[in-house]
N, C-alpha and C. Protein backbone atom coordinates (compact mmCIF):
# COMPACT_ATOMS: atom_id res chain seq x y z
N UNK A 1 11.45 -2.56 0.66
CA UNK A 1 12.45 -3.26 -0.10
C UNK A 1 13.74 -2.44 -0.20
N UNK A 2 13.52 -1.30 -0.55
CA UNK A 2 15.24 -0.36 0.07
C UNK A 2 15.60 -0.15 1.52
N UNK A 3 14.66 -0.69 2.37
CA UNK A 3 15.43 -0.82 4.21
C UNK A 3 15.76 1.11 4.49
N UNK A 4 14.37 1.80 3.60
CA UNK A 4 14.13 3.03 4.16
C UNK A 4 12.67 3.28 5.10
N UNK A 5 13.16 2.41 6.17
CA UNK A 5 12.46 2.19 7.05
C UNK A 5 11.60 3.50 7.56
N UNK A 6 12.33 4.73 7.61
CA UNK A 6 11.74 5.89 8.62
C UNK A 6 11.41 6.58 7.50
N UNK A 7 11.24 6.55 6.24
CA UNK A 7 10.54 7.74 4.81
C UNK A 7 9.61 6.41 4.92
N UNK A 8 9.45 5.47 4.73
CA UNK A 8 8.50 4.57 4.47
C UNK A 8 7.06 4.69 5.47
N UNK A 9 7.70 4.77 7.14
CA UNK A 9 6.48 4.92 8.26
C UNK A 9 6.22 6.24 8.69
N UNK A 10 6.62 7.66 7.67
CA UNK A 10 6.13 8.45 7.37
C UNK A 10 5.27 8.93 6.30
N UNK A 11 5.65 8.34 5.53
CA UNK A 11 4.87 8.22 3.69
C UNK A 11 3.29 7.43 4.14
N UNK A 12 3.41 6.50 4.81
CA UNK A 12 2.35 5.70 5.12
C UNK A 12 1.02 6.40 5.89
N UNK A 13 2.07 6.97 6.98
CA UNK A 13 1.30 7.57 8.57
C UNK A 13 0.71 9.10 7.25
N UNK A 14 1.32 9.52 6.59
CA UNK A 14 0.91 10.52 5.63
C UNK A 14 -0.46 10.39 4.80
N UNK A 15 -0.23 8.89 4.36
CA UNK A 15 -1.53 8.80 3.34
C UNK A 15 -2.53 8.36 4.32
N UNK A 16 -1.89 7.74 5.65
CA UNK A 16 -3.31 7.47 6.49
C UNK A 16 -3.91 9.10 6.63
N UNK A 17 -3.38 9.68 7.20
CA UNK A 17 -3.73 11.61 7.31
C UNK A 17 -4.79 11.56 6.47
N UNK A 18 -4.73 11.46 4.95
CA UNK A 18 -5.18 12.09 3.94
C UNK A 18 -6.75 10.84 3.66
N UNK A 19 -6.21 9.41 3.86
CA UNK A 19 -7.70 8.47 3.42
C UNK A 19 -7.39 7.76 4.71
N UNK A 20 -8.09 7.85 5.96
CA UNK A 20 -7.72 7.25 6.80
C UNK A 20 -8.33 5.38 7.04
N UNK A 21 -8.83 5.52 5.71
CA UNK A 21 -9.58 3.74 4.90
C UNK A 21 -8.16 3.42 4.33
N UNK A 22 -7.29 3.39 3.43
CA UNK A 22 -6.42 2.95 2.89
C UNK A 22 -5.73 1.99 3.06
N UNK A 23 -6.19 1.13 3.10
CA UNK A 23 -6.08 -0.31 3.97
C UNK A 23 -4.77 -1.10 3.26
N UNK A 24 -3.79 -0.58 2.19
CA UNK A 24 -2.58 -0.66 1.86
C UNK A 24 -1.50 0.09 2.70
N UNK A 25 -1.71 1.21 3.19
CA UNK A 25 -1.25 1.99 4.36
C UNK A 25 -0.85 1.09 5.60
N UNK A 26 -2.19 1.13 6.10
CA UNK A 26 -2.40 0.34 7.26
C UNK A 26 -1.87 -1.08 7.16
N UNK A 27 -2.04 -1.48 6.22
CA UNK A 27 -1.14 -3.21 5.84
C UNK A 27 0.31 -3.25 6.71
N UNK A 28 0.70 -2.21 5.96
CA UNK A 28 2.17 -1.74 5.62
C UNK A 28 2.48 -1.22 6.41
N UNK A 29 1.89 -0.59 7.74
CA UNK A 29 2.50 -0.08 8.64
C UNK A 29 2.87 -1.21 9.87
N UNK A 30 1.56 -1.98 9.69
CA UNK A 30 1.81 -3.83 10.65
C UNK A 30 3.16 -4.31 10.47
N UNK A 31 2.94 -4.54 8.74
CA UNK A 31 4.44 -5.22 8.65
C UNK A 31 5.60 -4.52 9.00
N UNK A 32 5.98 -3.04 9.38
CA UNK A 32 6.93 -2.56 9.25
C UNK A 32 7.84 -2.87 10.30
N UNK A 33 7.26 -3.50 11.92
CA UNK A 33 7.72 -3.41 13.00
C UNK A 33 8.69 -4.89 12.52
N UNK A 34 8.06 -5.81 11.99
CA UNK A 34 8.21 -6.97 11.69
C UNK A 34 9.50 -6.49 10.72
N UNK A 35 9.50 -6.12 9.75
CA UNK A 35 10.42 -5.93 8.27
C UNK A 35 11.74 -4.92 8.99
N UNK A 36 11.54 -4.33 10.01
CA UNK A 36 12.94 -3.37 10.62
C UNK A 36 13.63 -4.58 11.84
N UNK A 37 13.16 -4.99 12.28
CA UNK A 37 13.58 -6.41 12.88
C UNK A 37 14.18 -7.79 11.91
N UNK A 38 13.81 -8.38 10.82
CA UNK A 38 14.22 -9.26 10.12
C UNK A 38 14.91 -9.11 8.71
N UNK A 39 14.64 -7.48 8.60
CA UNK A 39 14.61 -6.95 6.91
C UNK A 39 13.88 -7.79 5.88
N UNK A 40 13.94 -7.18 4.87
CA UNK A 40 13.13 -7.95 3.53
C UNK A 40 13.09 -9.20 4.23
N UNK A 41 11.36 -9.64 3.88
CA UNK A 41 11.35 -11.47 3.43
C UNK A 41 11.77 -11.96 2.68
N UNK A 42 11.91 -13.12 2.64
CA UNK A 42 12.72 -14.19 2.01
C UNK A 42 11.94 -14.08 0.63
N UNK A 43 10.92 -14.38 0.55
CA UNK A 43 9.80 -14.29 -0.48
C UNK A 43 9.88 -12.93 -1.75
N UNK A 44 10.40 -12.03 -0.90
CA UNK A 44 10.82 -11.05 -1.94
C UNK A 44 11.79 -10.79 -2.62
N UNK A 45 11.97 -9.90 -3.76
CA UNK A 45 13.12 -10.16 -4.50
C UNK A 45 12.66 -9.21 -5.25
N UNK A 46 13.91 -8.16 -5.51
CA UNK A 46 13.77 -7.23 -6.73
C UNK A 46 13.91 -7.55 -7.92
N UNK A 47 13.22 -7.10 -9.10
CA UNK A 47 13.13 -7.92 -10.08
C UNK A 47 13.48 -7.09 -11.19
N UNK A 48 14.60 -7.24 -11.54
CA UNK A 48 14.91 -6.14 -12.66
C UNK A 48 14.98 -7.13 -14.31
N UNK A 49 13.74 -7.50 -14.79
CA UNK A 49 13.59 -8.30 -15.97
C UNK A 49 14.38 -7.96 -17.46
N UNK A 50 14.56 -6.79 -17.62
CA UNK A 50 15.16 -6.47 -18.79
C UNK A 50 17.09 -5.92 -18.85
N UNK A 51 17.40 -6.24 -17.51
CA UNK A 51 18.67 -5.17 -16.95
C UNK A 51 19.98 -6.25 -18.11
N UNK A 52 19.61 -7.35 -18.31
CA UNK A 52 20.61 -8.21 -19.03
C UNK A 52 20.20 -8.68 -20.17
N UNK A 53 19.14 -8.06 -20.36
CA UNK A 53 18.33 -8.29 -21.98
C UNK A 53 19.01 -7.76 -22.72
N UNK A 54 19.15 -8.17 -24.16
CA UNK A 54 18.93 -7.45 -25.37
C UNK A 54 17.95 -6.64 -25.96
N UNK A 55 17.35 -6.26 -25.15
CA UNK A 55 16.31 -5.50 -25.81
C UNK A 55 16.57 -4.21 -26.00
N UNK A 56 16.66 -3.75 -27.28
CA UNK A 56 16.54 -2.35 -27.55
C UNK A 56 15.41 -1.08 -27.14
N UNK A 57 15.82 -0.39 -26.16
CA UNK A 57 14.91 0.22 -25.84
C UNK A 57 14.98 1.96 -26.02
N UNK A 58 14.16 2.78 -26.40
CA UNK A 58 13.52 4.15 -26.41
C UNK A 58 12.58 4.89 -26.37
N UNK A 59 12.61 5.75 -26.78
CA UNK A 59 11.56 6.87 -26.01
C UNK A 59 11.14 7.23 -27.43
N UNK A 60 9.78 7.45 -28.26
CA UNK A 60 9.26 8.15 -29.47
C UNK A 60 8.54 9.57 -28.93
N UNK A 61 8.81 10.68 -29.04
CA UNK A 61 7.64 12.07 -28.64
C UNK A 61 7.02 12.06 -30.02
N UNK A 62 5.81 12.52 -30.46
CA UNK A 62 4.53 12.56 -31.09
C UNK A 62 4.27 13.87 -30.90
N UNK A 63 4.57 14.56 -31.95
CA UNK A 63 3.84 16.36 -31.54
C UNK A 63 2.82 16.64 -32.30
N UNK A 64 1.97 16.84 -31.64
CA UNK A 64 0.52 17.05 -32.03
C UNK A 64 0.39 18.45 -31.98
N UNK A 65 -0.64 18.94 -33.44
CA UNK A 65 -0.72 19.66 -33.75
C UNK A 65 -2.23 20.11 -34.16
């Protein structure tokens, strides 16, 4: 989805190295020949749900003692 095509079919070919079952890897390396030829599918879409919200948002730390 960021069209970092060559960190992506290294990151992949990497975790195949390490679980060579990882059958999210291997998914993802099929589609890649496909996704550097057409870019993102149509079907996808980044989804940033809160970027125009009102929602008040922060961080609480808890120090335990």
């Amino acid at each position: 989805m960021q069209e970092d095509y060559d960190q992506a079919e290294v990151a992949w070919q990497r975790a195949l190295e390490i679980d060579p079952a990882y059958t999210i890897a291997k998914q993802n390396l099929v589609a890649l020949s496909n996704t550097r030829n057409t870019g993102i599918p149509s079907q996808m879409e980044m989804n940033e749900p809160f970027r125009n919200g009102k929602l008040k948002q922060g961080i609480t730390f808890l120090l335990e003692e």
